[in-house]
N, C-alpha and C. Protein backbone atom coordinates (compact mmCIF):
# COMPACT_ATOMS: atom_id res chain seq x y z
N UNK A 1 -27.50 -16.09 6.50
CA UNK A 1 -27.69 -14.65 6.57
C UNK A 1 -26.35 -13.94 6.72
N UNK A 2 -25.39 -14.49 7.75
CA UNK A 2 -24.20 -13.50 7.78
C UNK A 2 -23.35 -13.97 6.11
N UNK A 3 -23.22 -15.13 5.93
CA UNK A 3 -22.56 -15.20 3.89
C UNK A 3 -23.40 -14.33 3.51
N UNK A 4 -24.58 -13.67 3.19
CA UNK A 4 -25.01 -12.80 2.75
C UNK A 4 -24.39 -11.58 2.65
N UNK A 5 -24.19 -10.91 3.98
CA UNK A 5 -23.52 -9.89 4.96
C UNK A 5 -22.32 -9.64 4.68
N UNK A 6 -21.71 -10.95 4.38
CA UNK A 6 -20.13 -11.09 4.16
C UNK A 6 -19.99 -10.79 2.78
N UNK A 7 -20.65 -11.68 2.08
CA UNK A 7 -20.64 -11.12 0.26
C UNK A 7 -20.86 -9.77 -0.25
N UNK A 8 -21.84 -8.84 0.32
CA UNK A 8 -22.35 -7.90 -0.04
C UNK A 8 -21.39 -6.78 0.96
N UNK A 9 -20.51 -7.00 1.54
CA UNK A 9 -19.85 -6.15 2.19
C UNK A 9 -18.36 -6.58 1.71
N UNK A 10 -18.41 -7.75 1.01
CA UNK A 10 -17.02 -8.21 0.07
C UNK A 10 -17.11 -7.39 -1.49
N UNK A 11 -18.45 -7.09 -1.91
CA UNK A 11 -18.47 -6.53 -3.07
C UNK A 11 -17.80 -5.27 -2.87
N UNK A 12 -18.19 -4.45 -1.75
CA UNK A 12 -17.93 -2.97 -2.12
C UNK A 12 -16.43 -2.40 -1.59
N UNK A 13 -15.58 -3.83 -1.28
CA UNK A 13 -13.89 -3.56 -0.80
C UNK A 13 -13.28 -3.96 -2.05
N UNK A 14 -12.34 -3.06 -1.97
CA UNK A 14 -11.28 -3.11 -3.75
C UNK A 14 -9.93 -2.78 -2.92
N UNK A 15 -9.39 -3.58 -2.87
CA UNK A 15 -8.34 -3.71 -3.07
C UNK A 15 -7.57 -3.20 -3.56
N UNK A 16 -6.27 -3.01 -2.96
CA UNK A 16 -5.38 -1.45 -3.41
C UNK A 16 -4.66 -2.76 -3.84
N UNK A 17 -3.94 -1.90 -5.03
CA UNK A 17 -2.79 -2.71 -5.71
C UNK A 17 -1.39 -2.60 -5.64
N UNK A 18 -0.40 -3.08 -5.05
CA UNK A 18 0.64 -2.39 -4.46
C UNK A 18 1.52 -2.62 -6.07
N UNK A 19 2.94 -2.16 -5.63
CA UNK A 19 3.49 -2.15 -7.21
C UNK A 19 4.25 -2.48 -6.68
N UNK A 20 4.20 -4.22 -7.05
CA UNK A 20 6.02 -4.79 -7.06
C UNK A 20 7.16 -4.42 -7.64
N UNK A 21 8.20 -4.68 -6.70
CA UNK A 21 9.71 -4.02 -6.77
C UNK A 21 10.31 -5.31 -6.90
N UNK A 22 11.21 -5.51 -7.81
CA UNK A 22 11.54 -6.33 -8.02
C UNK A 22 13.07 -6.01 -7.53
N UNK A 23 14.00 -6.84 -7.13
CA UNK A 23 15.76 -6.89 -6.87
C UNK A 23 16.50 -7.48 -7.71
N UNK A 24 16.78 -6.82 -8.80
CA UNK A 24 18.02 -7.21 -9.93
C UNK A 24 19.32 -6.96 -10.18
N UNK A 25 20.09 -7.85 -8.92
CA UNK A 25 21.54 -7.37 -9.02
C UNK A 25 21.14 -6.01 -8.22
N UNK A 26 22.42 -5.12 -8.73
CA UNK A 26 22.08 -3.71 -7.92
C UNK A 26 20.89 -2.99 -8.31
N UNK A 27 19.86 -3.32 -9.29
CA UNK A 27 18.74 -2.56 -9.49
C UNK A 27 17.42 -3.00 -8.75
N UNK A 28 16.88 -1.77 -9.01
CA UNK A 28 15.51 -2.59 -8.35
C UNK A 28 14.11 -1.88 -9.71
N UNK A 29 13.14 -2.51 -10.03
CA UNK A 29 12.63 -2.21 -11.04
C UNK A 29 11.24 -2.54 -10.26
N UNK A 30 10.28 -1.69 -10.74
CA UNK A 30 8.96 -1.71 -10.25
C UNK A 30 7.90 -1.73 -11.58
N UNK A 31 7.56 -2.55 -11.95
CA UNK A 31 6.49 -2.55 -12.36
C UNK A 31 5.11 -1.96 -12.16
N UNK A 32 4.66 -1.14 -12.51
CA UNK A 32 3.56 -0.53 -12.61
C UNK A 32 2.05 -1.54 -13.59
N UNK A 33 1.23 -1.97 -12.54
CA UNK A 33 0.38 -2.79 -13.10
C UNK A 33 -0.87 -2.47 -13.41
N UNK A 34 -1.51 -1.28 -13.22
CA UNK A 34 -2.42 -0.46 -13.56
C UNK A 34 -2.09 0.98 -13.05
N UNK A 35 -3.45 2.11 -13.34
CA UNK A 35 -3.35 3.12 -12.96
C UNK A 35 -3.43 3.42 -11.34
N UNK A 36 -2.75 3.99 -11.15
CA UNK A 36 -2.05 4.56 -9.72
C UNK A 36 -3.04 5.57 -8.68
N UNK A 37 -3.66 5.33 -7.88
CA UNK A 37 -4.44 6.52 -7.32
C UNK A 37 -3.24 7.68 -6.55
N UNK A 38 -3.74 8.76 -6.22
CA UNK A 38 -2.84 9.66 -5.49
C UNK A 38 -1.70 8.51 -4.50
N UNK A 39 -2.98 8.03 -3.50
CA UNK A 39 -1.98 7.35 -2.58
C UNK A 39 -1.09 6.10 -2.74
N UNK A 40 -1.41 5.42 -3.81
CA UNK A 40 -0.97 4.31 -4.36
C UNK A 40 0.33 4.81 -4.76
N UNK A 41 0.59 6.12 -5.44
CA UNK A 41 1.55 6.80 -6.46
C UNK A 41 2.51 6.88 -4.51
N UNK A 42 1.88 7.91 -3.61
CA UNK A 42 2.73 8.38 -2.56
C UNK A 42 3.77 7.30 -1.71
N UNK A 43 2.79 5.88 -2.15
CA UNK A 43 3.15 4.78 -1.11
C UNK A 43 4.45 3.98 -2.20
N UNK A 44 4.04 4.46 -3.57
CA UNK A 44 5.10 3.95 -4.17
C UNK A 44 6.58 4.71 -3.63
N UNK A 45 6.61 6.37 -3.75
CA UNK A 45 7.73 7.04 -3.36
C UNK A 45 7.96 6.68 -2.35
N UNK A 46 7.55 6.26 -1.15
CA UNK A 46 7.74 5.37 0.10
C UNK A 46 9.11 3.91 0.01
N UNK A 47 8.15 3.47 -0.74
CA UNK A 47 8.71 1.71 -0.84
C UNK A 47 10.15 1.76 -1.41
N UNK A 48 10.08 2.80 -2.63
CA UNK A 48 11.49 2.70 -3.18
C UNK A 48 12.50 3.68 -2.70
N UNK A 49 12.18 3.99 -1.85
CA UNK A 49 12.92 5.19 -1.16
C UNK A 49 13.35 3.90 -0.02
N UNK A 50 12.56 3.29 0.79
CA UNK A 50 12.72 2.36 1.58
C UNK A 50 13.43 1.50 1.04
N UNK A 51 13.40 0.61 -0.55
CA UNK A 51 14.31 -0.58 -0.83
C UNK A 51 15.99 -0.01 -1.40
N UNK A 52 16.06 1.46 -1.65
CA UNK A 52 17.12 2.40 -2.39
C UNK A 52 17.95 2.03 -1.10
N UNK A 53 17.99 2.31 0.17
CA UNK A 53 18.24 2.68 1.28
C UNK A 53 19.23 1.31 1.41
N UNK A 54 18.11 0.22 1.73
CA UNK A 54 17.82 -0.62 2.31
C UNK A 54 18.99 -2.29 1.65
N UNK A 55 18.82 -1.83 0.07
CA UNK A 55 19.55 -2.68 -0.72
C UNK A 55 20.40 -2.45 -1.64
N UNK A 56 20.96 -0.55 -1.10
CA UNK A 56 21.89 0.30 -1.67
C UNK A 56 21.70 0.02 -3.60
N UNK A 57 20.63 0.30 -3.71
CA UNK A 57 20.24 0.37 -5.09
C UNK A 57 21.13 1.15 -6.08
N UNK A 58 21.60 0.93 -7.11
CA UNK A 58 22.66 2.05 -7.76
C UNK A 58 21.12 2.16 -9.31
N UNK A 59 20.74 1.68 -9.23
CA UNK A 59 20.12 2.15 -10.43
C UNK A 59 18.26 1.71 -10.24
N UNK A 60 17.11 2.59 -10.66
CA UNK A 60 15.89 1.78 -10.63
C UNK A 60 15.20 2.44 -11.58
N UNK A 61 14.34 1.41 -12.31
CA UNK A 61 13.14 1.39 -13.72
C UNK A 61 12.27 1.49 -12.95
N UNK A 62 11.37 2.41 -13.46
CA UNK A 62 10.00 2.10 -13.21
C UNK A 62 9.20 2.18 -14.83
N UNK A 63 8.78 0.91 -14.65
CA UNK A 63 7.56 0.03 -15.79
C UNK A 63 6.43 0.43 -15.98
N UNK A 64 5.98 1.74 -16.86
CA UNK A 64 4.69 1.83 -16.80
C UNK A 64 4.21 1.84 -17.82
N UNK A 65 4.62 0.62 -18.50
CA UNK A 65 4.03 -0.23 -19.88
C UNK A 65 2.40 0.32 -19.86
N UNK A 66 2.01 -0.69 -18.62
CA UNK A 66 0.81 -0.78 -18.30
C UNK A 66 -0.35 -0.08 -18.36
N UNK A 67 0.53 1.46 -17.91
CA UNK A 67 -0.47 2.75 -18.02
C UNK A 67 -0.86 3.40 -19.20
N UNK A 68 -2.03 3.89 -19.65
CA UNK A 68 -2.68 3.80 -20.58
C UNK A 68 -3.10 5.38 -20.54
N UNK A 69 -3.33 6.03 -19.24
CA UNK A 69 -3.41 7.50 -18.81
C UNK A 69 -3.09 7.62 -17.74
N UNK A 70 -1.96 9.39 -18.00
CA UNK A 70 -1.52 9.70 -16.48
C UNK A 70 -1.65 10.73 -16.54
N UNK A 71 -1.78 11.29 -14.99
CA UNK A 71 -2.20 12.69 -14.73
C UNK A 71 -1.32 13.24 -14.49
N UNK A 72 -1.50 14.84 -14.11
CA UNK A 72 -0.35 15.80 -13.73
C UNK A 72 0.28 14.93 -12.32
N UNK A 73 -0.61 14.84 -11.43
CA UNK A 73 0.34 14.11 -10.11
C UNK A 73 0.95 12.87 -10.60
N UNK A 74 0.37 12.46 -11.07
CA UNK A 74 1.24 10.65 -11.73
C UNK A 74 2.84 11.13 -12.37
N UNK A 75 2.64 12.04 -13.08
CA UNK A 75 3.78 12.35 -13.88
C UNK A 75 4.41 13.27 -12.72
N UNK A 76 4.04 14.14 -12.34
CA UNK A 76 5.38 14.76 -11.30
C UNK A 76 5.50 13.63 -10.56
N UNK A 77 4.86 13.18 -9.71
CA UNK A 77 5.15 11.76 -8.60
C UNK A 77 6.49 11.20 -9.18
N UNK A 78 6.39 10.34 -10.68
CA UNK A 78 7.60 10.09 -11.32
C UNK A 78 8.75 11.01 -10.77
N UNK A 79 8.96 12.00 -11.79
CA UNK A 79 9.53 13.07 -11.09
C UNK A 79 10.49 13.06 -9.96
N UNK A 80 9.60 13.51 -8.93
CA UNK A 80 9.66 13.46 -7.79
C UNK A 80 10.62 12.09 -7.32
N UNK A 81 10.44 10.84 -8.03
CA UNK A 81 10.96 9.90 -7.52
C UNK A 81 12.19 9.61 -7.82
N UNK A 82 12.44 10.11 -9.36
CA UNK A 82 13.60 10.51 -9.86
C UNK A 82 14.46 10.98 -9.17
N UNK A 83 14.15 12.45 -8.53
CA UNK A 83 14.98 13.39 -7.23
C UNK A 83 15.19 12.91 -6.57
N UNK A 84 14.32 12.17 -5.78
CA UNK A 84 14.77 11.69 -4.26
C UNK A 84 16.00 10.68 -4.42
N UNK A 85 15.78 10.05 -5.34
CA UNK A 85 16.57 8.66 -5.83
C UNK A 85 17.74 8.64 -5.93
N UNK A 86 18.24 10.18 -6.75
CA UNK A 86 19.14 10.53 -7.51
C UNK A 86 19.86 11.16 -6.36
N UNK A 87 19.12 11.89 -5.51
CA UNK A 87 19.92 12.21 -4.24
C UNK A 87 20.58 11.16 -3.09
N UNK A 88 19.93 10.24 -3.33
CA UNK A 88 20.54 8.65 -2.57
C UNK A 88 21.66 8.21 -3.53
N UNK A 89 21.88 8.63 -4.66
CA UNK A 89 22.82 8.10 -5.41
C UNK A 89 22.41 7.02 -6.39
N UNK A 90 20.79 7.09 -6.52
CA UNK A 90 20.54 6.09 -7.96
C UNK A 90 19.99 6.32 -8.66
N UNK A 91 20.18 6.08 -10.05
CA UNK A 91 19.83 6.46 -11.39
C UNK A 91 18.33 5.93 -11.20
N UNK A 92 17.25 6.66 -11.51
CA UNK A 92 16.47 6.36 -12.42
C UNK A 92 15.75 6.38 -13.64
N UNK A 93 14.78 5.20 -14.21
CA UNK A 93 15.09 5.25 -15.66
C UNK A 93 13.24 4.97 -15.76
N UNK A 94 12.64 6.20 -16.37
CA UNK A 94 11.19 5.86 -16.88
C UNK A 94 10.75 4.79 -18.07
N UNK A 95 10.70 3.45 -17.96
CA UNK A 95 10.59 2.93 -19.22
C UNK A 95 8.59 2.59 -19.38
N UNK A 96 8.68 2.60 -21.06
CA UNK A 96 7.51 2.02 -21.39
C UNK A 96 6.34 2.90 -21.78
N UNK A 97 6.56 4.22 -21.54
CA UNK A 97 5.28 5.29 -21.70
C UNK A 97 5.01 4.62 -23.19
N UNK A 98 3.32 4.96 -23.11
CA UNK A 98 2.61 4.61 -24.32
C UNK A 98 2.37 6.04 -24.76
N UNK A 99 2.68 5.68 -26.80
CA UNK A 99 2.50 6.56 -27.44
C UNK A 99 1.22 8.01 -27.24
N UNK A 100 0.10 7.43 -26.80
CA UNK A 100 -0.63 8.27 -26.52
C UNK A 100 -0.10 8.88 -25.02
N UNK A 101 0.41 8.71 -24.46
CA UNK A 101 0.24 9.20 -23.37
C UNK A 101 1.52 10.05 -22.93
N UNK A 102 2.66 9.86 -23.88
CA UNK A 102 3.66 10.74 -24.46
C UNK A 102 3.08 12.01 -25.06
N UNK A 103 2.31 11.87 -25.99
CA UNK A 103 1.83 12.83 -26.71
C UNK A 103 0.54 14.23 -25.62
N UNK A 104 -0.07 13.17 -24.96
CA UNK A 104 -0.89 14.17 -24.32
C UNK A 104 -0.01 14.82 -23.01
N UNK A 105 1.32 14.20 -22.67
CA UNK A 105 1.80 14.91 -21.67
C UNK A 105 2.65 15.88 -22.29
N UNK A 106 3.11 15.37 -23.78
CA UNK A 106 3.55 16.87 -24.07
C UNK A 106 2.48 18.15 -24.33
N UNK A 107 1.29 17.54 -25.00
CA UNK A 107 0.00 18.58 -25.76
C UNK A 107 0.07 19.20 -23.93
N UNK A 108 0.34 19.10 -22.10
CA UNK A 108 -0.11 19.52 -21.44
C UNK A 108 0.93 20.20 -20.98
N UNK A 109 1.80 20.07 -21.92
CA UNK A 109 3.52 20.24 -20.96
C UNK A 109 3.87 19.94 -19.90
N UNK A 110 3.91 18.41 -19.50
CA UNK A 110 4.16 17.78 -18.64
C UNK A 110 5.48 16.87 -19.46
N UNK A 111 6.29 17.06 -19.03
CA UNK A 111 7.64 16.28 -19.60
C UNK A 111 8.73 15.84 -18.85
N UNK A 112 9.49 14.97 -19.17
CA UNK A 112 10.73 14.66 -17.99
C UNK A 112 11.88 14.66 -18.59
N UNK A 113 11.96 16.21 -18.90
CA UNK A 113 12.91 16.63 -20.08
C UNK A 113 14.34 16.28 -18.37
N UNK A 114 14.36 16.48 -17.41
CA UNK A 114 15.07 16.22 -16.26
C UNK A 114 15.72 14.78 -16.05
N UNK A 115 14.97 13.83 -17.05
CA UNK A 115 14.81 12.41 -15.88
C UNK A 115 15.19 11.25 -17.67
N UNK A 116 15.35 10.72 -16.89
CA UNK A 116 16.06 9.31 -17.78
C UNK A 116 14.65 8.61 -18.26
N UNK A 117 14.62 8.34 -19.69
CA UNK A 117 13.15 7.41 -20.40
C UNK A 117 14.24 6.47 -21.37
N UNK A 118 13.33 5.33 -21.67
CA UNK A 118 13.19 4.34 -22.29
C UNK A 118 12.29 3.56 -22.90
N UNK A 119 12.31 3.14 -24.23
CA UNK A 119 11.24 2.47 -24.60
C UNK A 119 10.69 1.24 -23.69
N UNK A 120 11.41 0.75 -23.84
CA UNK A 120 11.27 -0.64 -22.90
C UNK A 120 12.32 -0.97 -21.85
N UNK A 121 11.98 -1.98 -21.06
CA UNK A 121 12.69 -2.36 -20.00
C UNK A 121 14.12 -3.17 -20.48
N UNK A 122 14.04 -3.40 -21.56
CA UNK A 122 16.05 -3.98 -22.15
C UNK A 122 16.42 -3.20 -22.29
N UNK A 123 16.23 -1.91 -22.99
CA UNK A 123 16.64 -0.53 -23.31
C UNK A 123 16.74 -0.03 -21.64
N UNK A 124 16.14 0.20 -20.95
CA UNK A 124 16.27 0.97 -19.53
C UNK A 124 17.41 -0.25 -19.01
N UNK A 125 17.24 -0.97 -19.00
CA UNK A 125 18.79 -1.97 -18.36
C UNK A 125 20.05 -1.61 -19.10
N UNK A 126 19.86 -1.52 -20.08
CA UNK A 126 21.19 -0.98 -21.06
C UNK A 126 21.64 0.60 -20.89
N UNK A 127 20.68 1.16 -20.42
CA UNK A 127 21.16 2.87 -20.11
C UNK A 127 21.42 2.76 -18.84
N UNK A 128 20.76 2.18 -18.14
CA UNK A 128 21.48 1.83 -16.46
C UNK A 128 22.80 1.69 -16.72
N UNK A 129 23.09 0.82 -17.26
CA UNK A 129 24.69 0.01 -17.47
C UNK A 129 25.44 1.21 -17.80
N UNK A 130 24.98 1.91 -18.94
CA UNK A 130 25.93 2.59 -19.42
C UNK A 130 26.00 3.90 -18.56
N UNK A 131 25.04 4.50 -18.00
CA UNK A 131 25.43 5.23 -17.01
C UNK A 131 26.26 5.09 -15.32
N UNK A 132 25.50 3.41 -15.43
CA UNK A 132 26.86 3.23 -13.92
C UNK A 132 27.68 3.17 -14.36
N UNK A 133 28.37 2.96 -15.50
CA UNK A 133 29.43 2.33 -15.74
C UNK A 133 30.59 3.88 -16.06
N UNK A 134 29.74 4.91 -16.80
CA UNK A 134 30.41 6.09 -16.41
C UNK A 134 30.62 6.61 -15.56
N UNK A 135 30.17 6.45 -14.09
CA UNK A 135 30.66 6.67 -13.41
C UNK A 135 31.42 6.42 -12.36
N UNK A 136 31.81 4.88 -12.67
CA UNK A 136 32.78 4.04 -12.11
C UNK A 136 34.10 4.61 -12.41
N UNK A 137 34.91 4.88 -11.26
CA UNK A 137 36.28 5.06 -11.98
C UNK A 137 37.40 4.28 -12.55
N UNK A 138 37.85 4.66 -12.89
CA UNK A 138 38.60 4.07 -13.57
C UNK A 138 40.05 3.68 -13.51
N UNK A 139 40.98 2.48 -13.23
CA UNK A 139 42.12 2.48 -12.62
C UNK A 139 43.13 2.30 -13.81
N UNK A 140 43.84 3.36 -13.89
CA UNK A 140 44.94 2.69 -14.90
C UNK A 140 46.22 1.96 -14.61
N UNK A 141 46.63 1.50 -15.39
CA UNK A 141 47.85 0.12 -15.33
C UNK A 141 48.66 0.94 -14.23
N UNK A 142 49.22 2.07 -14.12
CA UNK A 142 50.13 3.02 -12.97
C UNK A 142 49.36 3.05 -11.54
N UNK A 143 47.99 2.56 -11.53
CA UNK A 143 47.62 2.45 -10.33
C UNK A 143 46.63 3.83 -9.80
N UNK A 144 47.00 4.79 -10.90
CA UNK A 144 46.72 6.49 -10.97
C UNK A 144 45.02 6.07 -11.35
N UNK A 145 44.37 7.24 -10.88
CA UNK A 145 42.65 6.88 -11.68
C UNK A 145 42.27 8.47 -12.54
C-alpha cells in the first residue's frame, strides 16, 4: 500500500532541470537543455553570475540549440544576463537560436541587436577569442603598450 502511495505521489513530481555550466579554460558555457520556466531562466542568472565571480570568467556561451520556443521573459532574461556579465567584465555570446525562433522574435521585436549571437558553439568560441583578444593589450618591442 505505501509503493502505491509512493508511485502515485512519484508521478505528479517533475523535476526541475538545472542548466549545466560547463568550465572551459577562462569560459564558462551553459547549455540550455530544454525550455526554461520563469524560475529555471532566474536561477540560471543566479548560477552564472555566481560561477563569473567565482572562476573570474572572461567570456560565457549560452547554448540554446535546444530551444525550439522562447518567450518575451526567456529572451530579455538572455539579455539581462548579457548586462550583468558584461558589467563583471565578461563577454557574452548567444549561440544556436533556431531559425524559427529568430524569425518570430523578430515578427515580435524581441532582438539582441545589444548582445553577441552565433550560429553555433565553434563560431561563439571563435568570437570569444577574437574579442578577448582585442582587448588584451598589447606590448611593443620598446616595452611602451
Amino acid at each position: 500500500m505505501s509503493v502505491t502511495r509512493l508511485s502515485a505521489s512519484c508521478a505528479d513530481w517533475v523535476p526541475t532541470v538545472p542548466v549545466p555550466i560547463l568550465k572551459q579554460g577562462s569560459y564558462l558555457i551553459a547549455s540550455v537543455q530544454s525550455a526554461l520556466t520563469d524560475a529555471d531562466t532566474e536561477q540560471l542568472q543566479r548560477d552564472l553570475m555566481d560561477r563569473v565571480s567565482r572562476y573570474r570568467a572572461q567570456g560565457i556561451i549560452v547554448d540554446v540549440t535546444a530551444i525550439d520556443v522562447m518567450d518575451s521573459f526567456a529572451a530579455r532574461s538572455l539579455r539581462t544576463i548579457a548586462h550583468m556579465t558584461r558589467l563583471r567584465g565578461a563577454e557574452t555570446v548567444i549561440v544556436g537560436l533556431q531559425p524559427e525562433v529568430a524569425f518570430s522574435m523578430v515578427q515580435l521585436g524581441l532582438t539582441f541587436a545589444d548582445m553577441h549571437t552565433s550560429l553555433d558553439l565553434e563560431e561563439g568560441l571563435a568570437l570569444l577569442d577574437r574579442r578577448l583578444a582585442s582587448r588584451r593589450p598589447t606590448i611593443g618591442r620598446d616595452g611602451a603598450r
